[in-house]
PDB file of N, CA and C in Angstrom:
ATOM      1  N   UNK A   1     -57.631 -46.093 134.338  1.00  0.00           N
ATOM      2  CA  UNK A   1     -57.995 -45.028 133.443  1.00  0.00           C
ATOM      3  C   UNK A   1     -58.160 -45.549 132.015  1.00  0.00           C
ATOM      4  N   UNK A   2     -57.368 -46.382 131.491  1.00  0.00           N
ATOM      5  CA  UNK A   2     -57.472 -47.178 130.359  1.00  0.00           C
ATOM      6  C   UNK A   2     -59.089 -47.630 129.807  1.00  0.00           C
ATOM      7  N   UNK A   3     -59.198 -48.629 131.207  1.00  0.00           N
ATOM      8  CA  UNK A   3     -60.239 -49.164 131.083  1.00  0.00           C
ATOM      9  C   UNK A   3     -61.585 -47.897 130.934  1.00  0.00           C
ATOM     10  N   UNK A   4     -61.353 -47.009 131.580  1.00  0.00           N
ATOM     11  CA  UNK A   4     -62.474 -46.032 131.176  1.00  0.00           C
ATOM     12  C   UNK A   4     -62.458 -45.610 129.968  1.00  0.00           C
ATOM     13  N   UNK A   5     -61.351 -45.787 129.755  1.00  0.00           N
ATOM     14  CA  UNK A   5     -61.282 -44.682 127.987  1.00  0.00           C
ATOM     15  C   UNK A   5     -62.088 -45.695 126.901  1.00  0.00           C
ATOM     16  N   UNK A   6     -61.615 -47.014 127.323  1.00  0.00           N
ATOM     17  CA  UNK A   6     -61.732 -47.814 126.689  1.00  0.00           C
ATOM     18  C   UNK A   6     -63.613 -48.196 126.658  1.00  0.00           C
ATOM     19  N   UNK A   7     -63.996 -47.810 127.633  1.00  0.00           N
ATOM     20  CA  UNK A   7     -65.592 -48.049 127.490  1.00  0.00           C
ATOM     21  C   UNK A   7     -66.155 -47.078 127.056  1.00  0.00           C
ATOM     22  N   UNK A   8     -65.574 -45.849 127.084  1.00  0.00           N
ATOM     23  CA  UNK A   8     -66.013 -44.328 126.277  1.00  0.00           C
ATOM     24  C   UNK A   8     -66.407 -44.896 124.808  1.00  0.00           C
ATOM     25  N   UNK A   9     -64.373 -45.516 124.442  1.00  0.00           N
ATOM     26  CA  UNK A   9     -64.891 -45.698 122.705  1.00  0.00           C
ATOM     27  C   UNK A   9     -65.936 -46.826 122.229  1.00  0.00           C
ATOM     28  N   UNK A  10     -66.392 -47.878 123.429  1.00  0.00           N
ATOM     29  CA  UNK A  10     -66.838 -49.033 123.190  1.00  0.00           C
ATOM     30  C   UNK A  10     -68.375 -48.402 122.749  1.00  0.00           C
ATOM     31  N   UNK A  11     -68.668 -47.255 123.928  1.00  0.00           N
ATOM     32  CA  UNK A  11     -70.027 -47.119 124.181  1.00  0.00           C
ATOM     33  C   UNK A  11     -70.208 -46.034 123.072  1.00  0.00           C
ATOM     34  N   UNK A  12     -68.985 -45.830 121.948  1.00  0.00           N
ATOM     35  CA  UNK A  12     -69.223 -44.298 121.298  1.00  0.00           C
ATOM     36  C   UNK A  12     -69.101 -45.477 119.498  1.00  0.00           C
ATOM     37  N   UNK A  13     -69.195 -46.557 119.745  1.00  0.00           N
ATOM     38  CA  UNK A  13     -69.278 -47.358 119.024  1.00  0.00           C
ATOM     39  C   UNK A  13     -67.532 -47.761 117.907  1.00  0.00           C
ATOM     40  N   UNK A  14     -66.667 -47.633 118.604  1.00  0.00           N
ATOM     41  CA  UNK A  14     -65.261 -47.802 118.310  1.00  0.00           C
ATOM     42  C   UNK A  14     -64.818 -49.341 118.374  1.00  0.00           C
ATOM     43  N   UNK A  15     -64.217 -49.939 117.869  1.00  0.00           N
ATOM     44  CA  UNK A  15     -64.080 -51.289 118.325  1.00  0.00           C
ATOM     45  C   UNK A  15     -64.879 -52.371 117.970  1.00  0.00           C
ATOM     46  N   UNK A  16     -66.345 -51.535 117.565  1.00  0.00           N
ATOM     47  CA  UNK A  16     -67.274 -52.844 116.821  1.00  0.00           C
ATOM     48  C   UNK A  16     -66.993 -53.728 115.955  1.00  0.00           C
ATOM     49  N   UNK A  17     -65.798 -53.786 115.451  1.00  0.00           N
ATOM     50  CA  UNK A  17     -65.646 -55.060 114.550  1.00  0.00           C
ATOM     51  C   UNK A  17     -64.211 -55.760 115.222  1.00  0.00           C
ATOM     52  N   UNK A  18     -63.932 -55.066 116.159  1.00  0.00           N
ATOM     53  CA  UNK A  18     -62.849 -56.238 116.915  1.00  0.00           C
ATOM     54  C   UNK A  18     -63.343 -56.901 117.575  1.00  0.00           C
ATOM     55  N   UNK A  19     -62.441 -58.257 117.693  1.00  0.00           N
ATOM     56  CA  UNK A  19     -62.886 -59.453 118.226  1.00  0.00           C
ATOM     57  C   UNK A  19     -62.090 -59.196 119.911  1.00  0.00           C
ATOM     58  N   UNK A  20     -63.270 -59.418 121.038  1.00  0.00           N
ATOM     59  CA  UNK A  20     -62.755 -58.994 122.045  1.00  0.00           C
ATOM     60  C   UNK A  20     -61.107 -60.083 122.279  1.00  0.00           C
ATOM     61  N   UNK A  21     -60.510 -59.764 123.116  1.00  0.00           N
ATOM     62  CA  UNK A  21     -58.828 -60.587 123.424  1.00  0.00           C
ATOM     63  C   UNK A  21     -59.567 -60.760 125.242  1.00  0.00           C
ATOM     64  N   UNK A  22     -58.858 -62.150 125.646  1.00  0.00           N
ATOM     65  CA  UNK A  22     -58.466 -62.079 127.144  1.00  0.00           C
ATOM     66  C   UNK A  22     -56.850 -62.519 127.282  1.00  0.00           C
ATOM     67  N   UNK A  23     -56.524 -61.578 128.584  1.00  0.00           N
ATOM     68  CA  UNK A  23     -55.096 -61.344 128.676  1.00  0.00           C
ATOM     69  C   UNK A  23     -55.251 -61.634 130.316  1.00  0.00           C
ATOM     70  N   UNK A  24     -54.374 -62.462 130.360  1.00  0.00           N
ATOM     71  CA  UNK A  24     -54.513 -62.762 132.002  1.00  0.00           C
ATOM     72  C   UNK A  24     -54.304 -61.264 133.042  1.00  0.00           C
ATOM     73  N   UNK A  25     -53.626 -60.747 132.528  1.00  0.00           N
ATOM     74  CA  UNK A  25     -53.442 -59.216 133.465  1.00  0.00           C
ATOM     75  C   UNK A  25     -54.219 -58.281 132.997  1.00  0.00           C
ATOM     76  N   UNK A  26     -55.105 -57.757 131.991  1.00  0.00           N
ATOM     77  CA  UNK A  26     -55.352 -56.868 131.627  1.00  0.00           C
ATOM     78  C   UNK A  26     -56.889 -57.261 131.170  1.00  0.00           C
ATOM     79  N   UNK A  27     -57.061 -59.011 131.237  1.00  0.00           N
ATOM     80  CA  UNK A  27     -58.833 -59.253 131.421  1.00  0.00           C
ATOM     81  C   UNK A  27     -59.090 -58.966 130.200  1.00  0.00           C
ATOM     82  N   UNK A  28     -60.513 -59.042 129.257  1.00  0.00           N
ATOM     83  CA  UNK A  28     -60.855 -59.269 128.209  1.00  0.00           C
ATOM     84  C   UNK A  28     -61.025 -57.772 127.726  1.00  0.00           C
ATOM     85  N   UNK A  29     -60.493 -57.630 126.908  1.00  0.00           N
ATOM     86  CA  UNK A  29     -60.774 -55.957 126.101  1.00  0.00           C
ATOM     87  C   UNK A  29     -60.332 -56.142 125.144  1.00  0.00           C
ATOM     88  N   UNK A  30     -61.008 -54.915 123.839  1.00  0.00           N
ATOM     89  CA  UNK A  30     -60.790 -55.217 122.599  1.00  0.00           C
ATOM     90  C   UNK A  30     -59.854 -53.872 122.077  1.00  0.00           C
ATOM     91  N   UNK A  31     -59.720 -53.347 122.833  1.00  0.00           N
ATOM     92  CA  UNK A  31     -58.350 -52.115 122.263  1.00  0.00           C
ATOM     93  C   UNK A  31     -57.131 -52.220 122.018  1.00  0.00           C
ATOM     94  N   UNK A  32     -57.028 -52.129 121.201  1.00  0.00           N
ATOM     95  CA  UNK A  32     -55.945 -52.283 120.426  1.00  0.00           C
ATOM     96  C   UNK A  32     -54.194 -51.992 120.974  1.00  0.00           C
ATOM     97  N   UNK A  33     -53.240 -52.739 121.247  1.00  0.00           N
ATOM     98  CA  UNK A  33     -52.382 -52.190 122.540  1.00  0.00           C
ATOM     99  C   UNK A  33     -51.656 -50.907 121.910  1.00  0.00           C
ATOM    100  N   UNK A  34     -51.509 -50.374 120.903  1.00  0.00           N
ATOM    101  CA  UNK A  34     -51.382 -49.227 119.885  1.00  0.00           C
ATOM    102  C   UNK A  34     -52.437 -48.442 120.869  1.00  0.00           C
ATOM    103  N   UNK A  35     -53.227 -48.601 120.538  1.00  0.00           N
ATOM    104  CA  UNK A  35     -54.041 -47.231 121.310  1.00  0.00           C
ATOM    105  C   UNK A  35     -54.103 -47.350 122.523  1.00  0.00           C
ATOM    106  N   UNK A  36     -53.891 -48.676 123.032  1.00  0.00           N
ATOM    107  CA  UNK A  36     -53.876 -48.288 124.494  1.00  0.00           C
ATOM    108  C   UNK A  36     -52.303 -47.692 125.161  1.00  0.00           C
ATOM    109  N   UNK A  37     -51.696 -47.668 124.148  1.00  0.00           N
ATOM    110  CA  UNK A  37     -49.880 -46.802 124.760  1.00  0.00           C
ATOM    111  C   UNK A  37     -50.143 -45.635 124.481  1.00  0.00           C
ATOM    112  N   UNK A  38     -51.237 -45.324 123.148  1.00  0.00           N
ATOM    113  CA  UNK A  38     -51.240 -43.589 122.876  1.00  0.00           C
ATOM    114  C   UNK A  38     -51.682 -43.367 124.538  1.00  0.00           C
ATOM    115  N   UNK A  39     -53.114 -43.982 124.695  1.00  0.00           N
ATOM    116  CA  UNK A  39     -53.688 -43.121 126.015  1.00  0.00           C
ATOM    117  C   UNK A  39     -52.977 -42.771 126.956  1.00  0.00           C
ATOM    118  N   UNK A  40     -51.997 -44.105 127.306  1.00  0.00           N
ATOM    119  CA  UNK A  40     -50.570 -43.926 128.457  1.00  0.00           C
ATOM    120  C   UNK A  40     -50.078 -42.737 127.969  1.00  0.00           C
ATOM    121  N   UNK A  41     -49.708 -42.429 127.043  1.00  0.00           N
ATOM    122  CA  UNK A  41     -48.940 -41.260 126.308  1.00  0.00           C
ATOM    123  C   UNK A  41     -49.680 -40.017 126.669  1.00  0.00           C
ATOM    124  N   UNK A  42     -50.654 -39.946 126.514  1.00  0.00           N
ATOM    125  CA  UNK A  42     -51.527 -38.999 126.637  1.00  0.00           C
ATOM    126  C   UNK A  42     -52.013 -38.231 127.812  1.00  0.00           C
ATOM    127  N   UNK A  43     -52.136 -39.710 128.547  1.00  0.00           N
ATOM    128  CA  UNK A  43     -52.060 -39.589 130.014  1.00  0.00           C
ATOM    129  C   UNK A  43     -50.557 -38.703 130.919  1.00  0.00           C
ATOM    130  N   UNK A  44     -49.823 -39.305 130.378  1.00  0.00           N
ATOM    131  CA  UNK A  44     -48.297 -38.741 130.989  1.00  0.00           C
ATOM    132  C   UNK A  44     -48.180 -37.449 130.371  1.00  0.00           C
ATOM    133  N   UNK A  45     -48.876 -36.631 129.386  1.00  0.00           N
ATOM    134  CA  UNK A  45     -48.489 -35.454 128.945  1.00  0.00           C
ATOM    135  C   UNK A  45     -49.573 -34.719 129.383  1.00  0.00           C
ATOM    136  N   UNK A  46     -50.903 -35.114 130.059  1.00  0.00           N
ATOM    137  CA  UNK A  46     -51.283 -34.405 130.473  1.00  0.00           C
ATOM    138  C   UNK A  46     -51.085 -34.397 132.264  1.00  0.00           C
ATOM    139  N   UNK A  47     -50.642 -35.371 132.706  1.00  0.00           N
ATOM    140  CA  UNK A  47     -49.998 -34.938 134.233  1.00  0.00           C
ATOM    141  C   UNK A  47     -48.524 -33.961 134.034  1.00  0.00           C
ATOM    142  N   UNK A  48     -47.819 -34.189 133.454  1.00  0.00           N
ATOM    143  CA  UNK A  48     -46.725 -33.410 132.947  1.00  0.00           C
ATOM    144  C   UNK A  48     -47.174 -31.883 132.776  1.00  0.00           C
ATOM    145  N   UNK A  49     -48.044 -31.706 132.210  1.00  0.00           N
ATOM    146  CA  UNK A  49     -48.851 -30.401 131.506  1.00  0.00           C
ATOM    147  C   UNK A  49     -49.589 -29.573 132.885  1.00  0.00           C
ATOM    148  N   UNK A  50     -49.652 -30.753 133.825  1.00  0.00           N
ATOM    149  CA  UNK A  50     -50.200 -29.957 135.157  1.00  0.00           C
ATOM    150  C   UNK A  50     -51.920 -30.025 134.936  1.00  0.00           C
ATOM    151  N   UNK A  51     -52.786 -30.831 133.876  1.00  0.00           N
ATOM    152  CA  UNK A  51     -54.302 -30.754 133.825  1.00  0.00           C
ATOM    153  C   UNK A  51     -54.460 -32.068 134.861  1.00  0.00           C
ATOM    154  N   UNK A  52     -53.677 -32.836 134.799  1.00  0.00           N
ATOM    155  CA  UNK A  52     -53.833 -33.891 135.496  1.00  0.00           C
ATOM    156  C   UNK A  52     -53.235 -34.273 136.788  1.00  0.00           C
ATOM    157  N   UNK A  53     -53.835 -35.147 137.557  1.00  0.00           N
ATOM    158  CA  UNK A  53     -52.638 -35.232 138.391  1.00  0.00           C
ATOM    159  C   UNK A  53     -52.924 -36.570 139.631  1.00  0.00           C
ATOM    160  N   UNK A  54     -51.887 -37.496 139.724  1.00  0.00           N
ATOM    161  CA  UNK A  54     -52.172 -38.963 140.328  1.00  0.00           C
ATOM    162  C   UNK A  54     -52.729 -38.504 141.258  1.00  0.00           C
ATOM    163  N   UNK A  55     -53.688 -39.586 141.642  1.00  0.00           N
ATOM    164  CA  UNK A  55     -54.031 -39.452 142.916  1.00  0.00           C
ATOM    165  C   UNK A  55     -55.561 -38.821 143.267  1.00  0.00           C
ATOM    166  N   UNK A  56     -56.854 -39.745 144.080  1.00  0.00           N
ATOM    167  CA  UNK A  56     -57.914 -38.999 144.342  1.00  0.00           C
ATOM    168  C   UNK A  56     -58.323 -37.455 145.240  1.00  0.00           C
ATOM    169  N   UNK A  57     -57.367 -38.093 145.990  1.00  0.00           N
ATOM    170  CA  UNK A  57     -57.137 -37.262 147.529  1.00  0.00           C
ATOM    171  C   UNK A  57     -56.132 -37.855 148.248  1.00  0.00           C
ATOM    172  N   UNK A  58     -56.034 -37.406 149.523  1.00  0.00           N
ATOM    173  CA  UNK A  58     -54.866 -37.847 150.655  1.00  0.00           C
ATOM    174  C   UNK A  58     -55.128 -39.081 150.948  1.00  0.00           C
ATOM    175  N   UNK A  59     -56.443 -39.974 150.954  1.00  0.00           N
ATOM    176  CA  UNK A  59     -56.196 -41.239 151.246  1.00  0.00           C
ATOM    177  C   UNK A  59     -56.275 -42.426 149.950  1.00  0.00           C
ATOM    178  N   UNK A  60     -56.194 -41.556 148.751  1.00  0.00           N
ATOM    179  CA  UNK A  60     -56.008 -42.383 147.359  1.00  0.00           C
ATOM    180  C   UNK A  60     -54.707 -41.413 146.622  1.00  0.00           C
ATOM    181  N   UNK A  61     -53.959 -41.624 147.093  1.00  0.00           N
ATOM    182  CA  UNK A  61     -52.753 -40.886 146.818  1.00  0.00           C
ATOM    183  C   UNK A  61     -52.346 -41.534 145.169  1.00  0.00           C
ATOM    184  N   UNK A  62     -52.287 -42.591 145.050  1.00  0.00           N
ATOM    185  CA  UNK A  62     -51.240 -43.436 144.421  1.00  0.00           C
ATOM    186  C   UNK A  62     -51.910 -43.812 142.306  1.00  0.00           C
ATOM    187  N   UNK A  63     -50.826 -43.429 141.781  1.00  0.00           N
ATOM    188  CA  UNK A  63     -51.085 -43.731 140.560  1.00  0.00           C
ATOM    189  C   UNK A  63     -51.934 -44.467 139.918  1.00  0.00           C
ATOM    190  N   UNK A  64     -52.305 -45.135 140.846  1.00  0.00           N
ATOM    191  CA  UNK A  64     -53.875 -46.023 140.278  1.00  0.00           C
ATOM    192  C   UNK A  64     -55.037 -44.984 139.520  1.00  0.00           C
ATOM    193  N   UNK A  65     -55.131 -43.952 140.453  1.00  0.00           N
ATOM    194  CA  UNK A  65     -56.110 -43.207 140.524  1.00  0.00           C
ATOM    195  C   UNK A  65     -55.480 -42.061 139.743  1.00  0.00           C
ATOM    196  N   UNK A  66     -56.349 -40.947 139.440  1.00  0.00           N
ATOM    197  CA  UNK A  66     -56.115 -39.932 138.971  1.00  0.00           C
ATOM    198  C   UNK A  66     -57.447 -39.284 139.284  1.00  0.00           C
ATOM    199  N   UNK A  67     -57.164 -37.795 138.505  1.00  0.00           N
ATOM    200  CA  UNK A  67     -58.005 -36.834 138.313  1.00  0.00           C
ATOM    201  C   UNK A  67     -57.499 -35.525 137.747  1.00  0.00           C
ATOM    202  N   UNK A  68     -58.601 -34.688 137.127  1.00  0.00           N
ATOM    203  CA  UNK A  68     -58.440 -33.412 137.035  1.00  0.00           C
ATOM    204  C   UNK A  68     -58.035 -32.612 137.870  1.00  0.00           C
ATOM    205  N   UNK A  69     -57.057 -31.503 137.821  1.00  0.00           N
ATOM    206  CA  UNK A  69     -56.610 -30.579 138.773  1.00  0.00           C
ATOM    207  C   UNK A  69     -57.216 -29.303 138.131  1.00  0.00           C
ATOM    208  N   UNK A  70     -56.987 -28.317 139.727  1.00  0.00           N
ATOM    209  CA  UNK A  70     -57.505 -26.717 139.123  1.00  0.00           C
ATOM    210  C   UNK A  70     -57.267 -26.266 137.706  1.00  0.00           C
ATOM    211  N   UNK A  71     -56.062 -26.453 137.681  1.00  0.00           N
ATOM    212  CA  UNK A  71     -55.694 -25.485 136.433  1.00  0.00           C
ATOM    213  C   UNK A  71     -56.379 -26.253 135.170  1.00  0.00           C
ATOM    214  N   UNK A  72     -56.421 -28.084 135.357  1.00  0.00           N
ATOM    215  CA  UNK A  72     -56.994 -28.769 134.222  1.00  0.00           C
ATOM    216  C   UNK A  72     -58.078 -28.051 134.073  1.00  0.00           C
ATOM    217  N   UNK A  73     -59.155 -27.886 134.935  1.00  0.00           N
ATOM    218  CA  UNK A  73     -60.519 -27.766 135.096  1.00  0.00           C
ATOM    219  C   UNK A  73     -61.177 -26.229 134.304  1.00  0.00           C
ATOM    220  N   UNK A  74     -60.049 -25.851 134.518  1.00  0.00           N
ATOM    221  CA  UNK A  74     -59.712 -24.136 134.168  1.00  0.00           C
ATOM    222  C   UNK A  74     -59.788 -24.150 132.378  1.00  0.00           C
ATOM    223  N   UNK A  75     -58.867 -25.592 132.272  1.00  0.00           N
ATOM    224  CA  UNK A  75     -58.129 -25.388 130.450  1.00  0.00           C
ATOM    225  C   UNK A  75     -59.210 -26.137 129.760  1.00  0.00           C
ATOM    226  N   UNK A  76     -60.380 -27.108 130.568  1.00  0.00           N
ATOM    227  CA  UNK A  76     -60.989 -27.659 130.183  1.00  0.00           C
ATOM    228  C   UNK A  76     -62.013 -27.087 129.992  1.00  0.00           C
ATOM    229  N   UNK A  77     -62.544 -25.854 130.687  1.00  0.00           N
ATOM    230  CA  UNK A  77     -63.855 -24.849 130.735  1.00  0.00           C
ATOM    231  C   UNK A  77     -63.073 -23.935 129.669  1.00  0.00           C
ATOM    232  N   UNK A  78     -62.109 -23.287 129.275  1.00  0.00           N
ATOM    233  CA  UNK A  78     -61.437 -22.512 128.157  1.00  0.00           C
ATOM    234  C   UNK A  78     -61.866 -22.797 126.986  1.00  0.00           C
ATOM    235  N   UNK A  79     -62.399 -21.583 126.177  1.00  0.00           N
ATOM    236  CA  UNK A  79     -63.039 -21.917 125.271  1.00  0.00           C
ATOM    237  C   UNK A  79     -61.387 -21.355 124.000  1.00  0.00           C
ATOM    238  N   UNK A  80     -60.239 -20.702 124.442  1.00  0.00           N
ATOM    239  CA  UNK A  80     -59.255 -20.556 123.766  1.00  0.00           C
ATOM    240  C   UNK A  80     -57.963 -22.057 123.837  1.00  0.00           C
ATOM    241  N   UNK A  81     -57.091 -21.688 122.598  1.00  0.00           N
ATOM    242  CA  UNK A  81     -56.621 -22.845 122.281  1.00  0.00           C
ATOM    243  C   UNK A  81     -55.004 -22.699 123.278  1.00  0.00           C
ATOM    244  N   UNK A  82     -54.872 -23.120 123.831  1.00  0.00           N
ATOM    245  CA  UNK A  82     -53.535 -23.226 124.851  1.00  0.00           C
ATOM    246  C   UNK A  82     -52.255 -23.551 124.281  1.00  0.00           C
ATOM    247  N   UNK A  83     -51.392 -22.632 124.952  1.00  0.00           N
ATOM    248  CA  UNK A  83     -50.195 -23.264 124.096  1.00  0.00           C
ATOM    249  C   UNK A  83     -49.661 -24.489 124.480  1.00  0.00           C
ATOM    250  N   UNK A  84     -49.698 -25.234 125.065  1.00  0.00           N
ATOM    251  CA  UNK A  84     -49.384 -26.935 124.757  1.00  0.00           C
ATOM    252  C   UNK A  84     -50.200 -27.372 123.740  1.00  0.00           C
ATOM    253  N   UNK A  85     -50.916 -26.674 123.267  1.00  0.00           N
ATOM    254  CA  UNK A  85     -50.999 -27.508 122.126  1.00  0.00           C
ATOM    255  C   UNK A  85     -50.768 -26.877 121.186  1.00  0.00           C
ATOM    256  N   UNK A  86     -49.229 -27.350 120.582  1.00  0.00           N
ATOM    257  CA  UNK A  86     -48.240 -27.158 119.821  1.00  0.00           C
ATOM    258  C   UNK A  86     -48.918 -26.431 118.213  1.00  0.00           C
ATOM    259  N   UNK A  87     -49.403 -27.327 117.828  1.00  0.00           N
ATOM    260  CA  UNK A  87     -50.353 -27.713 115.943  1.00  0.00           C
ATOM    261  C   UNK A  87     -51.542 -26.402 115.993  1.00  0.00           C
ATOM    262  N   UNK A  88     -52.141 -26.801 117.448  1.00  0.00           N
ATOM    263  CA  UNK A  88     -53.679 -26.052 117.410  1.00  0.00           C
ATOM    264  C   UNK A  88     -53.112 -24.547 117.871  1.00  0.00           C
ATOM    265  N   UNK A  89     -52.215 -23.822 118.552  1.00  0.00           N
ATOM    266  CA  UNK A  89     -51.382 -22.872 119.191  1.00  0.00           C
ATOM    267  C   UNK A  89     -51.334 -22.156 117.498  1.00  0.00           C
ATOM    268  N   UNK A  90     -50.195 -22.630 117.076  1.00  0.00           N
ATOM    269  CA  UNK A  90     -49.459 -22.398 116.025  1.00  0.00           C
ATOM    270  C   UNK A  90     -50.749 -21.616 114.766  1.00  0.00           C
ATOM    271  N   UNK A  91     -51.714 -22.915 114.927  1.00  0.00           N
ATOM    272  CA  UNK A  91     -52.743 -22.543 113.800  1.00  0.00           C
ATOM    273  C   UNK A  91     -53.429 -21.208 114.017  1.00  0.00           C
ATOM    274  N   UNK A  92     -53.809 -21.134 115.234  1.00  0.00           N
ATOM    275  CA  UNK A  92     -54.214 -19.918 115.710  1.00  0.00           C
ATOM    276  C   UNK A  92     -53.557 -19.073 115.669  1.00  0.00           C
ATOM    277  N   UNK A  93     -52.296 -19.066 116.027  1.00  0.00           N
ATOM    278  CA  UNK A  93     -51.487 -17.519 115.948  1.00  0.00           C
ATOM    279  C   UNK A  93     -51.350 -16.963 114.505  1.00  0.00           C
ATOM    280  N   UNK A  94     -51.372 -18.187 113.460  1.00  0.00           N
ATOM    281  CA  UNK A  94     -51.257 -17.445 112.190  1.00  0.00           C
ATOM    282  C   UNK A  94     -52.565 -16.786 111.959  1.00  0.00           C
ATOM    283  N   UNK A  95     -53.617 -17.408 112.199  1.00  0.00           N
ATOM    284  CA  UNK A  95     -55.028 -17.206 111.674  1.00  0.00           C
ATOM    285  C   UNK A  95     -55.196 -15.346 112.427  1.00  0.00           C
ATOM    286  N   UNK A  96     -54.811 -14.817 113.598  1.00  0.00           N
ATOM    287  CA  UNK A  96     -54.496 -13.939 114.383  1.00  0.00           C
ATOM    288  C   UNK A  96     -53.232 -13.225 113.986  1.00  0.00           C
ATOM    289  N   UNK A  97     -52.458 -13.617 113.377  1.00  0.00           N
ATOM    290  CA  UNK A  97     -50.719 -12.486 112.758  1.00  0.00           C
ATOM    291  C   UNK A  97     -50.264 -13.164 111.658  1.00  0.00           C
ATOM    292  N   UNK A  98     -51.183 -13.014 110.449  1.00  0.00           N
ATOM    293  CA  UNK A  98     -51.108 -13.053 109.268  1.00  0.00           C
ATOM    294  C   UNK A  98     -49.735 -13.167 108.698  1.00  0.00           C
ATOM    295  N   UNK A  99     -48.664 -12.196 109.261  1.00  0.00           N
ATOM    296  CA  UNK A  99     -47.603 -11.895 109.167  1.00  0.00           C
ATOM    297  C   UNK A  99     -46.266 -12.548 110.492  1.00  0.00           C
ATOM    298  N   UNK A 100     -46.586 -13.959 111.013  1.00  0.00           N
ATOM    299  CA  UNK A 100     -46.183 -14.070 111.862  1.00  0.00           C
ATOM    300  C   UNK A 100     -44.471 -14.276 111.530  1.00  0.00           C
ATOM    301  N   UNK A 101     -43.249 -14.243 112.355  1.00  0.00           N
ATOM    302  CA  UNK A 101     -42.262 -13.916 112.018  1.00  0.00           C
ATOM    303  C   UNK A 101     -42.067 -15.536 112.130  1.00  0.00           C
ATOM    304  N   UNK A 102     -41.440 -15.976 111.184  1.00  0.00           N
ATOM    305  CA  UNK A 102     -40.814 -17.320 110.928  1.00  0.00           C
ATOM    306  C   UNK A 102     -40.049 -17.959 111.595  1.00  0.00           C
ATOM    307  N   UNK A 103     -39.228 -17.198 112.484  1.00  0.00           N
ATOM    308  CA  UNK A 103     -38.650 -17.672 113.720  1.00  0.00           C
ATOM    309  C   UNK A 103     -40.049 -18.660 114.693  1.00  0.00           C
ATOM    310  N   UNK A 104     -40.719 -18.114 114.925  1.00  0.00           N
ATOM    311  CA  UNK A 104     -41.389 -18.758 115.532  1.00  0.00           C
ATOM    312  C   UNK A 104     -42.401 -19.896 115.269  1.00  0.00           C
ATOM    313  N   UNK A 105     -42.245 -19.874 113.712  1.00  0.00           N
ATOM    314  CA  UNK A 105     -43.051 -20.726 112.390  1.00  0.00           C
ATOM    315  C   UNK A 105     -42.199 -21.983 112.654  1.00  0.00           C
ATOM    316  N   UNK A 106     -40.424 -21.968 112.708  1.00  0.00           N
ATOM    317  CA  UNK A 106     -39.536 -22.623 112.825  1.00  0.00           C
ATOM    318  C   UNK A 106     -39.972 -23.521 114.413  1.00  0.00           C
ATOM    319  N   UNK A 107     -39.765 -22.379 115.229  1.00  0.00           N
ATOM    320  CA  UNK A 107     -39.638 -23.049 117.052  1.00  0.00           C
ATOM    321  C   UNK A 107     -40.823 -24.063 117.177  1.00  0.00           C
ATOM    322  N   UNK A 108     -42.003 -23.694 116.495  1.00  0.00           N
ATOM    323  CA  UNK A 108     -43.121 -24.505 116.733  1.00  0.00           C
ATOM    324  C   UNK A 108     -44.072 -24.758 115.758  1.00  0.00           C
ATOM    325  N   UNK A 109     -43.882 -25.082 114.639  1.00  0.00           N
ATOM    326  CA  UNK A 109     -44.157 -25.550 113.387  1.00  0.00           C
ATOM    327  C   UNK A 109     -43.998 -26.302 112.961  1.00  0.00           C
TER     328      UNK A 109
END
């Protein structure tokens, strides 16, 4: 999955002034290992979150693989902002209750 992300930013022109690296396990790429732990990060909060989830099918079961699940597919066609996301949630509810009660400014603010 890395490696895909990683040709997204290559091909979206990200990375053009790094000098590619070869790494005996991980083969020649120029991403930065900083961004490549966010994606891990990113990755694990969205299987956690239930958009994601290991595995192709029953005969690609195994963490190699991944994909979108129903409900991802659901949050990904959503044109509203979901509450996992904490910042973008928050922004919206004020922009929507002007007057929102601070308790909840506190819980997720």
């Amino acid at each position: 999955m890395i490696y895909e992300v990683e040709k997204l930013a290559l091909d979206g022109g990200y990375y053009s002034n790094v000098r590619a690296k070869f790494d005996p396990m991980l083969g020649t790429h120029k991403m930065p290992e900083e961004d490549r732990e966010k994606v891990r990060e990113i990755i694990h909060e969205f299987v956690m979150e239930g958009i994601l989830t290991w595995g192709l099918n029953k005969h690609n079961p195994s963490p190699e693989f991944i994909k979108v699940t129903r409900y991802g597919e659901g949050c990904l066609k959503s044109e509203e902002i979901l509450p996992y996301d904490p910042v973008g949630y928050l922004k919206s509810l004020r922009e929507q209750i002007p007057n929102l009660d601070e308790t909840i400014k506190r819980l997720y603010g």
